[in-house]
N, C-alpha and C. Protein backbone atom coordinates (compact mmCIF):
# COMPACT_ATOMS: atom_id res chain seq x y z
N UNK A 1 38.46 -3.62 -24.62
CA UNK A 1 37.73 -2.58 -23.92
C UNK A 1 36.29 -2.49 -24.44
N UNK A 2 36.46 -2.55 -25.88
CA UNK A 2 34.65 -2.13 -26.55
C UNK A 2 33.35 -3.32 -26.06
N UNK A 3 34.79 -4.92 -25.84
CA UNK A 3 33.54 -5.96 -25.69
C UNK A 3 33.36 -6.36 -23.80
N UNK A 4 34.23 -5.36 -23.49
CA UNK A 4 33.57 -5.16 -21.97
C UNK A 4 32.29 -3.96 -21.93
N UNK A 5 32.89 -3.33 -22.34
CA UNK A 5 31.36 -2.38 -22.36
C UNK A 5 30.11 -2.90 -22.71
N UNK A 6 30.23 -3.67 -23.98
CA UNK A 6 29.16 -4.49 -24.60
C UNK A 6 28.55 -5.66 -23.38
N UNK A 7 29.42 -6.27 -23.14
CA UNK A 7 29.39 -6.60 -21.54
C UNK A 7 28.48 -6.33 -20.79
N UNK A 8 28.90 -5.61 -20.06
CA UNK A 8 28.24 -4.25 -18.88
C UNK A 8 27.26 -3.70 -19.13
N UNK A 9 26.90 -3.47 -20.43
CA UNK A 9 25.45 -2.90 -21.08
C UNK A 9 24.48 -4.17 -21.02
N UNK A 10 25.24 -5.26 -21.39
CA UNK A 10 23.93 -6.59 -21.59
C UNK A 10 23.78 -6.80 -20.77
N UNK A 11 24.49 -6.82 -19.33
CA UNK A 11 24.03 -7.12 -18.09
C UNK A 11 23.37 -6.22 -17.72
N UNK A 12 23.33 -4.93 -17.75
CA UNK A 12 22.84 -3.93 -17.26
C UNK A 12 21.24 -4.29 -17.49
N UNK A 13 21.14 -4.35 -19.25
CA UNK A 13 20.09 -4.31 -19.81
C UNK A 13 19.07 -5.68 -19.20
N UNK A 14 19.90 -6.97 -19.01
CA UNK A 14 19.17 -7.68 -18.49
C UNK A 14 18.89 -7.36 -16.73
N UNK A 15 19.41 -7.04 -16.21
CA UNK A 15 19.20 -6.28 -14.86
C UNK A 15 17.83 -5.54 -14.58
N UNK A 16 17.70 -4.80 -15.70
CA UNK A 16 16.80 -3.59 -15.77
C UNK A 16 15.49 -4.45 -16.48
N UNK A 17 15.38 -5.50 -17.56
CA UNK A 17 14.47 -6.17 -17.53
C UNK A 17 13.80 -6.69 -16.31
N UNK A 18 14.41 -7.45 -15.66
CA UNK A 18 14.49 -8.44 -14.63
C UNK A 18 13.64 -7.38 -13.55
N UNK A 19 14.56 -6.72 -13.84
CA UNK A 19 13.52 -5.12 -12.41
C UNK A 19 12.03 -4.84 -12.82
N UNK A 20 11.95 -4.59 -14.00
CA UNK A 20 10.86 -4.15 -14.31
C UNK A 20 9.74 -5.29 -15.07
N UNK A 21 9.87 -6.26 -15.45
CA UNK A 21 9.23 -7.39 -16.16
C UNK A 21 8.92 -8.86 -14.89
N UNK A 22 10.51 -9.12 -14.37
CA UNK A 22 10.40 -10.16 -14.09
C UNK A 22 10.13 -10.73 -12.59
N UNK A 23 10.57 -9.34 -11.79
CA UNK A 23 10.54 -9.73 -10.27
C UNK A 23 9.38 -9.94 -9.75
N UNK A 24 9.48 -10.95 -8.64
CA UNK A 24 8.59 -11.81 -7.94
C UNK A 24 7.80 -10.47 -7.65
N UNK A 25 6.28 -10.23 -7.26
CA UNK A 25 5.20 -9.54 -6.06
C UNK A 25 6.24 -9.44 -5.26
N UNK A 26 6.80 -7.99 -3.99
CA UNK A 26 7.16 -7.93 -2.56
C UNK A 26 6.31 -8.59 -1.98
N UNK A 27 5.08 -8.66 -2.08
CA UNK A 27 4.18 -9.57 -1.08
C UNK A 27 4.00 -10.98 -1.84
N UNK A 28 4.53 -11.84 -0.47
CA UNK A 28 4.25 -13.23 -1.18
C UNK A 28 3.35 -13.85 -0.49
N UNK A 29 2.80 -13.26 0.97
CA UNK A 29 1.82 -13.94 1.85
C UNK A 29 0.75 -13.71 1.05
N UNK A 30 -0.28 -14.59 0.97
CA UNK A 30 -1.90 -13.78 0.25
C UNK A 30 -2.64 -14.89 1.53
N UNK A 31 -3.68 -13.94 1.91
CA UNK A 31 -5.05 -14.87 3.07
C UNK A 31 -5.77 -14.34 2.24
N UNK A 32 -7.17 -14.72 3.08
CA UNK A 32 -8.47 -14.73 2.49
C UNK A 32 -8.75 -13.66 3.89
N UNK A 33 -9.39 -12.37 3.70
CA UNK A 33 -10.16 -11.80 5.19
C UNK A 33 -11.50 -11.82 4.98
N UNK A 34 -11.91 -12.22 6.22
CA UNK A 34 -13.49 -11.78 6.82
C UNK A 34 -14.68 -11.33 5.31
N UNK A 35 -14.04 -10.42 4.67
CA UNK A 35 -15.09 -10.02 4.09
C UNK A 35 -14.93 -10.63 2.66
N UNK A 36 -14.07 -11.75 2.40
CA UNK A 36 -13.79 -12.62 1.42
C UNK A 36 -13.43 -12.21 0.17
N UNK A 37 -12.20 -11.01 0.67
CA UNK A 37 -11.24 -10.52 -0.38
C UNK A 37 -9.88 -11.11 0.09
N UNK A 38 -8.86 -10.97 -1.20
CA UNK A 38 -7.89 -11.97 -1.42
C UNK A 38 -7.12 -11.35 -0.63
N UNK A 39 -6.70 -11.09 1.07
CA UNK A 39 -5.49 -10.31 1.16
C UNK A 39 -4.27 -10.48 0.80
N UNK A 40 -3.28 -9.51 0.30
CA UNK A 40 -2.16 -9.50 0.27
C UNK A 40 -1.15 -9.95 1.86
N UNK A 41 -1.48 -9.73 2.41
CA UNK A 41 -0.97 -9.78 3.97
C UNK A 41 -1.85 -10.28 4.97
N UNK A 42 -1.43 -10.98 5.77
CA UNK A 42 -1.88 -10.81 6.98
C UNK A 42 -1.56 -10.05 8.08
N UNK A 43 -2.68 -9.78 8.39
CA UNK A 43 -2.57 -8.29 9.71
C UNK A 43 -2.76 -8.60 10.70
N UNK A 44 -2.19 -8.31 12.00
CA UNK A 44 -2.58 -8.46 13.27
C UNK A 44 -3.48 -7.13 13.86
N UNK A 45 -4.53 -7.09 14.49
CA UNK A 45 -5.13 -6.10 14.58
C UNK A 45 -5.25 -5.71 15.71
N UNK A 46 -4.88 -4.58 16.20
CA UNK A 46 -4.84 -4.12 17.45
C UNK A 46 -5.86 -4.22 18.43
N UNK A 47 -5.64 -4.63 20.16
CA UNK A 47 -6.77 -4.72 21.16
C UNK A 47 -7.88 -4.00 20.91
N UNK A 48 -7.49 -2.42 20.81
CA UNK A 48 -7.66 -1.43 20.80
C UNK A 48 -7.34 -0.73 20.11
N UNK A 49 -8.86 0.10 19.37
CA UNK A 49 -8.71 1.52 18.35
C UNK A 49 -8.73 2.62 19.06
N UNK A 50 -8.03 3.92 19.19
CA UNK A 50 -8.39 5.14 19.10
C UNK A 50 -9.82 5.46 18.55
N UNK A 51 -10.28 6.26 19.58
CA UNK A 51 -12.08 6.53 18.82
C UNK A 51 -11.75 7.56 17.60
N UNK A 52 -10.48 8.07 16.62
CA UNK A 52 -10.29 8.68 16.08
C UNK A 52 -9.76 7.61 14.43
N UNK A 53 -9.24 6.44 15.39
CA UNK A 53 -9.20 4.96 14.38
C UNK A 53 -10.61 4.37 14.15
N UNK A 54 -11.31 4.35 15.02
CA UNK A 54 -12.70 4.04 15.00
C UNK A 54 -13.56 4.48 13.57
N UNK A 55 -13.49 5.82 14.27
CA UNK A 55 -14.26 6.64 13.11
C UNK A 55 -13.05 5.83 11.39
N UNK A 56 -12.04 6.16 11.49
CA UNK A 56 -11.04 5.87 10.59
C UNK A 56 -11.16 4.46 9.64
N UNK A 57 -11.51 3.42 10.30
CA UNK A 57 -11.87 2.13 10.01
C UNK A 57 -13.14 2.67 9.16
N UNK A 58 -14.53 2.97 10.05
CA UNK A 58 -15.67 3.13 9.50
C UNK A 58 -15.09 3.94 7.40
N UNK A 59 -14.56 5.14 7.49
CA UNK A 59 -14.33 5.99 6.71
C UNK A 59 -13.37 5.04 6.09
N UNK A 60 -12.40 4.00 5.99
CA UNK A 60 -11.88 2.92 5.38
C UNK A 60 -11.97 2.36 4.76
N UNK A 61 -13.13 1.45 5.39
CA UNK A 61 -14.19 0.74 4.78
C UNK A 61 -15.30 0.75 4.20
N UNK A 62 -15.96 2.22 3.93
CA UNK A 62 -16.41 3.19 3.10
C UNK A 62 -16.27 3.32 1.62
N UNK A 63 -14.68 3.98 1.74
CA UNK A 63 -14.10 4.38 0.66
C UNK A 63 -12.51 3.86 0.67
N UNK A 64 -12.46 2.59 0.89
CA UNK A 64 -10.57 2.19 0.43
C UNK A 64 -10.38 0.50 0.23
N UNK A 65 -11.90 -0.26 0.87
CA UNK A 65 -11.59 -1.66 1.25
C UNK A 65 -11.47 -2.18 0.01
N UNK A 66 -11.94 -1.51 -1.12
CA UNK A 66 -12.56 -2.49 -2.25
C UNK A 66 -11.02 -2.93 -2.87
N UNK A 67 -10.12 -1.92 -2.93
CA UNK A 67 -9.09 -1.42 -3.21
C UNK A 67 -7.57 -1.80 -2.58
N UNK A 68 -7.92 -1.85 -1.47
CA UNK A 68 -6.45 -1.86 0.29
C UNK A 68 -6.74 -2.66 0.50
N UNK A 69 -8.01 -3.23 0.57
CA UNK A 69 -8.26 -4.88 1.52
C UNK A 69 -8.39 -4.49 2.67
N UNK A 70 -9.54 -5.47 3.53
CA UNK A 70 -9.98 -5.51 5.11
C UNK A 70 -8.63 -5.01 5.44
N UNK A 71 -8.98 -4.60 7.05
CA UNK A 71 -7.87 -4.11 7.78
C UNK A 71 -6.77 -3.30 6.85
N UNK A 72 -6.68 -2.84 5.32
CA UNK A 72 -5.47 -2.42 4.94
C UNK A 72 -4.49 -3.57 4.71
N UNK A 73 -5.37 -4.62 4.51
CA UNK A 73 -3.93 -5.82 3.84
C UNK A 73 -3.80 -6.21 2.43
N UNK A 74 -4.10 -4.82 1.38
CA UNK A 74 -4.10 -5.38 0.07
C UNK A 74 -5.22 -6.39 -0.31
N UNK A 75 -5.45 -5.80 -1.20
CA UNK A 75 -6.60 -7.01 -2.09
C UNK A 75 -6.22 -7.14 -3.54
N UNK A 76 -5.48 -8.34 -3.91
CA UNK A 76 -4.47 -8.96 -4.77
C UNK A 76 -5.64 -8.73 -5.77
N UNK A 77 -5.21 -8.00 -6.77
CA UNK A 77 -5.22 -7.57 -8.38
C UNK A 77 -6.31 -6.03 -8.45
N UNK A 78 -6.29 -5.51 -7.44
CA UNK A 78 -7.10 -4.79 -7.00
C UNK A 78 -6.00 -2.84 -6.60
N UNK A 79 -5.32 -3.52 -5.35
CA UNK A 79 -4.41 -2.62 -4.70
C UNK A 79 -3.58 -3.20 -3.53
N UNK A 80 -2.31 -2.09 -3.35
CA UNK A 80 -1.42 -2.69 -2.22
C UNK A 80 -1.76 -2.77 -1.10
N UNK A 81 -1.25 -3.53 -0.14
CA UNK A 81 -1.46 -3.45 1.52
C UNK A 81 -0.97 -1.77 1.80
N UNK A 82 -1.46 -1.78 2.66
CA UNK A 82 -0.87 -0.33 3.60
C UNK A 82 -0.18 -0.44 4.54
N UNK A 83 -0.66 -1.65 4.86
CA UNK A 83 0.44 -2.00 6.72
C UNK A 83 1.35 -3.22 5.89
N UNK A 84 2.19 -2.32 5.60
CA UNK A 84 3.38 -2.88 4.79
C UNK A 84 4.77 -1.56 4.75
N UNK A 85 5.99 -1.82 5.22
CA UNK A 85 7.06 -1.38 5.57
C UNK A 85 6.96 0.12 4.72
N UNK A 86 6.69 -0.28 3.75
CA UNK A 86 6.78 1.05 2.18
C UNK A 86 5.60 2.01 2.76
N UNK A 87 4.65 1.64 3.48
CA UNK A 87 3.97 2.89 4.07
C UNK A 87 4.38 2.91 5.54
N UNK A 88 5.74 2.85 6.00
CA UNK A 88 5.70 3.46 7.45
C UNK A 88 5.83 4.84 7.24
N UNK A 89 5.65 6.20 8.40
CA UNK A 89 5.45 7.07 8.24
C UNK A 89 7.15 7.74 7.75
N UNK A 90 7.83 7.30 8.13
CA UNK A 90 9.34 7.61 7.57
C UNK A 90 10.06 7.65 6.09
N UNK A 91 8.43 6.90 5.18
CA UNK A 91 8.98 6.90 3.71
C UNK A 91 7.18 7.58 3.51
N UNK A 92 6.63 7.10 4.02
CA UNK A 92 4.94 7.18 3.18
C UNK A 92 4.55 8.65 4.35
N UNK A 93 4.85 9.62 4.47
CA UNK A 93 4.15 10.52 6.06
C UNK A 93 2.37 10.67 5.50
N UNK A 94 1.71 10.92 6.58
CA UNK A 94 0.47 11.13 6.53
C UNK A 94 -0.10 12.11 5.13
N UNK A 95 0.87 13.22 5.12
CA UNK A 95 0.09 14.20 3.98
C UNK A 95 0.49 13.55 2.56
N UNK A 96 1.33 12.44 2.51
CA UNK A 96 1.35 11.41 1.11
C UNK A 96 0.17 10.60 1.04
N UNK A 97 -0.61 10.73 1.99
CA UNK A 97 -2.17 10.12 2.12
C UNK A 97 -3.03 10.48 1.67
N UNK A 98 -2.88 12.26 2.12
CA UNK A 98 -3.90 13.32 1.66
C UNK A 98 -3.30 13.48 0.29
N UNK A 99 -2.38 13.24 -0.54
CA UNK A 99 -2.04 14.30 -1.73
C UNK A 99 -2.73 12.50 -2.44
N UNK A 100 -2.77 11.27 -2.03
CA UNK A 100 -2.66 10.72 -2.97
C UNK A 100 -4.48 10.27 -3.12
N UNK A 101 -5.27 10.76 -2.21
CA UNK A 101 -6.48 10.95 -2.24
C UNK A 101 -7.04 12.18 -2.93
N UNK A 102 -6.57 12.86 -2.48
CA UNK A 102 -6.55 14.34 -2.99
C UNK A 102 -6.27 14.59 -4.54
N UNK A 103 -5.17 14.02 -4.78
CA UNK A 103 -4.69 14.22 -6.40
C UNK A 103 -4.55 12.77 -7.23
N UNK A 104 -4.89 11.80 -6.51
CA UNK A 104 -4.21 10.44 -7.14
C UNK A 104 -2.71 10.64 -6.70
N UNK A 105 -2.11 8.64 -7.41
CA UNK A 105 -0.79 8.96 -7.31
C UNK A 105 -0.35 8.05 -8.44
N UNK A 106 0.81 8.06 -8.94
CA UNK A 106 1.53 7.36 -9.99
C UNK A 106 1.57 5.82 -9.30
N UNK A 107 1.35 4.79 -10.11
CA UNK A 107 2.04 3.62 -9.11
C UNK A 107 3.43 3.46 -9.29
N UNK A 108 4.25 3.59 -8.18
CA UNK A 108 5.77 3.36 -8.39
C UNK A 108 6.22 2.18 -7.48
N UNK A 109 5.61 1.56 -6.47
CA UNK A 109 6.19 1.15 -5.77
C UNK A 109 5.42 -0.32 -6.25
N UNK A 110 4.02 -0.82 -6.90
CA UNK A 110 3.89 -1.62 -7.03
C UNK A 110 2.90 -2.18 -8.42
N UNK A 111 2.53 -3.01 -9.24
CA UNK A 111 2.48 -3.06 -10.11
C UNK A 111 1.06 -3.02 -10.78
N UNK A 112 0.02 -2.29 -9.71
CA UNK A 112 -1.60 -2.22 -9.67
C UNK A 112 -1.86 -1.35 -10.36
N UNK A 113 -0.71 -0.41 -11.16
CA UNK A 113 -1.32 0.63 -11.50
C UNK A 113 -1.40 2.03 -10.82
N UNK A 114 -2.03 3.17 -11.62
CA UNK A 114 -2.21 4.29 -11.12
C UNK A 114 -3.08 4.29 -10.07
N UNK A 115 -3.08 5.12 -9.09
CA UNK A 115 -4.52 5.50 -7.93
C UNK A 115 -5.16 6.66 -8.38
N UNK A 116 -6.42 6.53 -8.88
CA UNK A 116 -7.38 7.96 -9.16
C UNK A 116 -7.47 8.91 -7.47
N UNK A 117 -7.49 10.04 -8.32
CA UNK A 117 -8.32 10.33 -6.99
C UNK A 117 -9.40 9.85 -6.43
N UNK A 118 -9.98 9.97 -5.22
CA UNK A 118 -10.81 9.54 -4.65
C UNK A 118 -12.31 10.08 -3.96
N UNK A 119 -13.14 11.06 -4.96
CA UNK A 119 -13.80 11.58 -4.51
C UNK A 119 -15.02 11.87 -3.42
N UNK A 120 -14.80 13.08 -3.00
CA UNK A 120 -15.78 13.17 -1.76
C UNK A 120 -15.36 12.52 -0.39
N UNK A 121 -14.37 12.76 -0.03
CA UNK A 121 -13.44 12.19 0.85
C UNK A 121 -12.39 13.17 1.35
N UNK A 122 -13.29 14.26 2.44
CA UNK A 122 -12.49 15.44 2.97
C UNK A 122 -11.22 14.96 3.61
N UNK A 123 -10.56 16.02 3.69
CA UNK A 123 -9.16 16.21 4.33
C UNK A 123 -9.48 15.52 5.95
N UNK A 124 -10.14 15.83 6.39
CA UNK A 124 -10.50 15.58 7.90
C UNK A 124 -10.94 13.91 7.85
N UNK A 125 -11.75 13.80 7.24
CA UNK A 125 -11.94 12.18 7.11
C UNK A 125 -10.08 11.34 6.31
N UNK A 126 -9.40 11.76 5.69
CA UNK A 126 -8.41 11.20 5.25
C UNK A 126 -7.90 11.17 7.03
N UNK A 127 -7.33 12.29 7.65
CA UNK A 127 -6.80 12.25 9.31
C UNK A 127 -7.27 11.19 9.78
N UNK A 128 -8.26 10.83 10.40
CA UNK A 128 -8.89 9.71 10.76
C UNK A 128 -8.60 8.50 9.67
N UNK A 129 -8.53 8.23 8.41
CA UNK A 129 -8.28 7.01 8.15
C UNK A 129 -6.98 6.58 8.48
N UNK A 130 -6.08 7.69 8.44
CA UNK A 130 -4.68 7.50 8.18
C UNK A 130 -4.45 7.38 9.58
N UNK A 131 -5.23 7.52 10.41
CA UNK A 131 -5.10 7.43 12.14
C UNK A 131 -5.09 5.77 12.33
N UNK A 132 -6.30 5.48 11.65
CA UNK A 132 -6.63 3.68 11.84
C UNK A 132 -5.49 3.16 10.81
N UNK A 133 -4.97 3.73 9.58
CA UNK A 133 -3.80 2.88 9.06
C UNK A 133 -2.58 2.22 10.20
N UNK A 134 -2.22 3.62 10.93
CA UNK A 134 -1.38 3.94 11.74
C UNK A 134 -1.17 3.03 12.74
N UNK A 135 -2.38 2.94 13.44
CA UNK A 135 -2.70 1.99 14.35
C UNK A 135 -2.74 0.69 14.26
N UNK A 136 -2.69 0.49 13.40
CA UNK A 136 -2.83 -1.20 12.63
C UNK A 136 -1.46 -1.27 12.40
N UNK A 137 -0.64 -0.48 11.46
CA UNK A 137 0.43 -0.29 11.39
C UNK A 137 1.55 -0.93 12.39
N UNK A 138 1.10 0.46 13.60
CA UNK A 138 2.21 -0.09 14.78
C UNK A 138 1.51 -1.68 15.40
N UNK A 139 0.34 -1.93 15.35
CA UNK A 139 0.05 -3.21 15.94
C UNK A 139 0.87 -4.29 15.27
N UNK A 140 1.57 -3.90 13.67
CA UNK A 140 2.01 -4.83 13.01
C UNK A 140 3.82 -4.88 12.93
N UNK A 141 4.14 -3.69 13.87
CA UNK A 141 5.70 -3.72 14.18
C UNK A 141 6.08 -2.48 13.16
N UNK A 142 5.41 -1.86 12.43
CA UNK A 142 5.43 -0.78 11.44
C UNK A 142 5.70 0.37 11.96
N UNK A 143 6.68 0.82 12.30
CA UNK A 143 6.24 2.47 12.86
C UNK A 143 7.36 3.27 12.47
């Protein structure tokens, strides 16, 4: 009984390494975009923005590209994609946008680190970015 437990703990323990040390990036695609950052993803980008994505892109690319990558596809050693499953609105909702601009956020989901807050970047301008995430989003089967 004692050297099954012993067992079950070393596997455990190597389990829990393996989780936290050893697993592959979730993103294994990396491109190069337009503005000759490393994306994490490739994005398909919608026909058509909402003039509320419009503005959203502009306010994006402002204050998030250096960080998210063109279009929101991650910029590898930098920050995660956004139009990626872990931000559809069913796990990530819009006001996890505002709190993580607003207050920062812990990194839990990927291995870049913490997010500072992001200053000078009203509540109303976050709506509009998170409008153009959205939109890119569903252009990418995300919703």
């Amino acid at each position: 009984m004692k050297k099954n437990l012993i067992a079950i703990a070393l596997l455990l323990t190597t389990a829990l390494v393996y989780w936290v040390v050893v697993r592959p990036d979730p993103v294994s695609e990396r491109t190069v975009g337009n503005a000759g950052l490393a994306n994490l993803v490739e994005v398909k980008l919608p026909q058509n923005l909402s003039p509320i994505a419009e503005d959203g892109k502009a306010l994006f690319d402002a204050n998030c590209i250096a960080c998210h990558g063109q279009d929101a596809a991650g910029n590898d050693g930098k920050g995660p994609p956004l139009v990626h499953k872990i931000y559809e609105p069913s796990h990530h909702g819009d006001e996890s946008f505002q709190r993580a601009v607003a207050l920062g956020v812990r990194g839990h989901h990927w291995r870049f680190g913490d997010m500072p807050p992001v200053q000078g970047v009203a509540r109303e301008d976050v709506e509009k970015i998170v409008r153009y995430v959205r939109e890119l989003q569903i252009a990418n089967g995300i919703e």
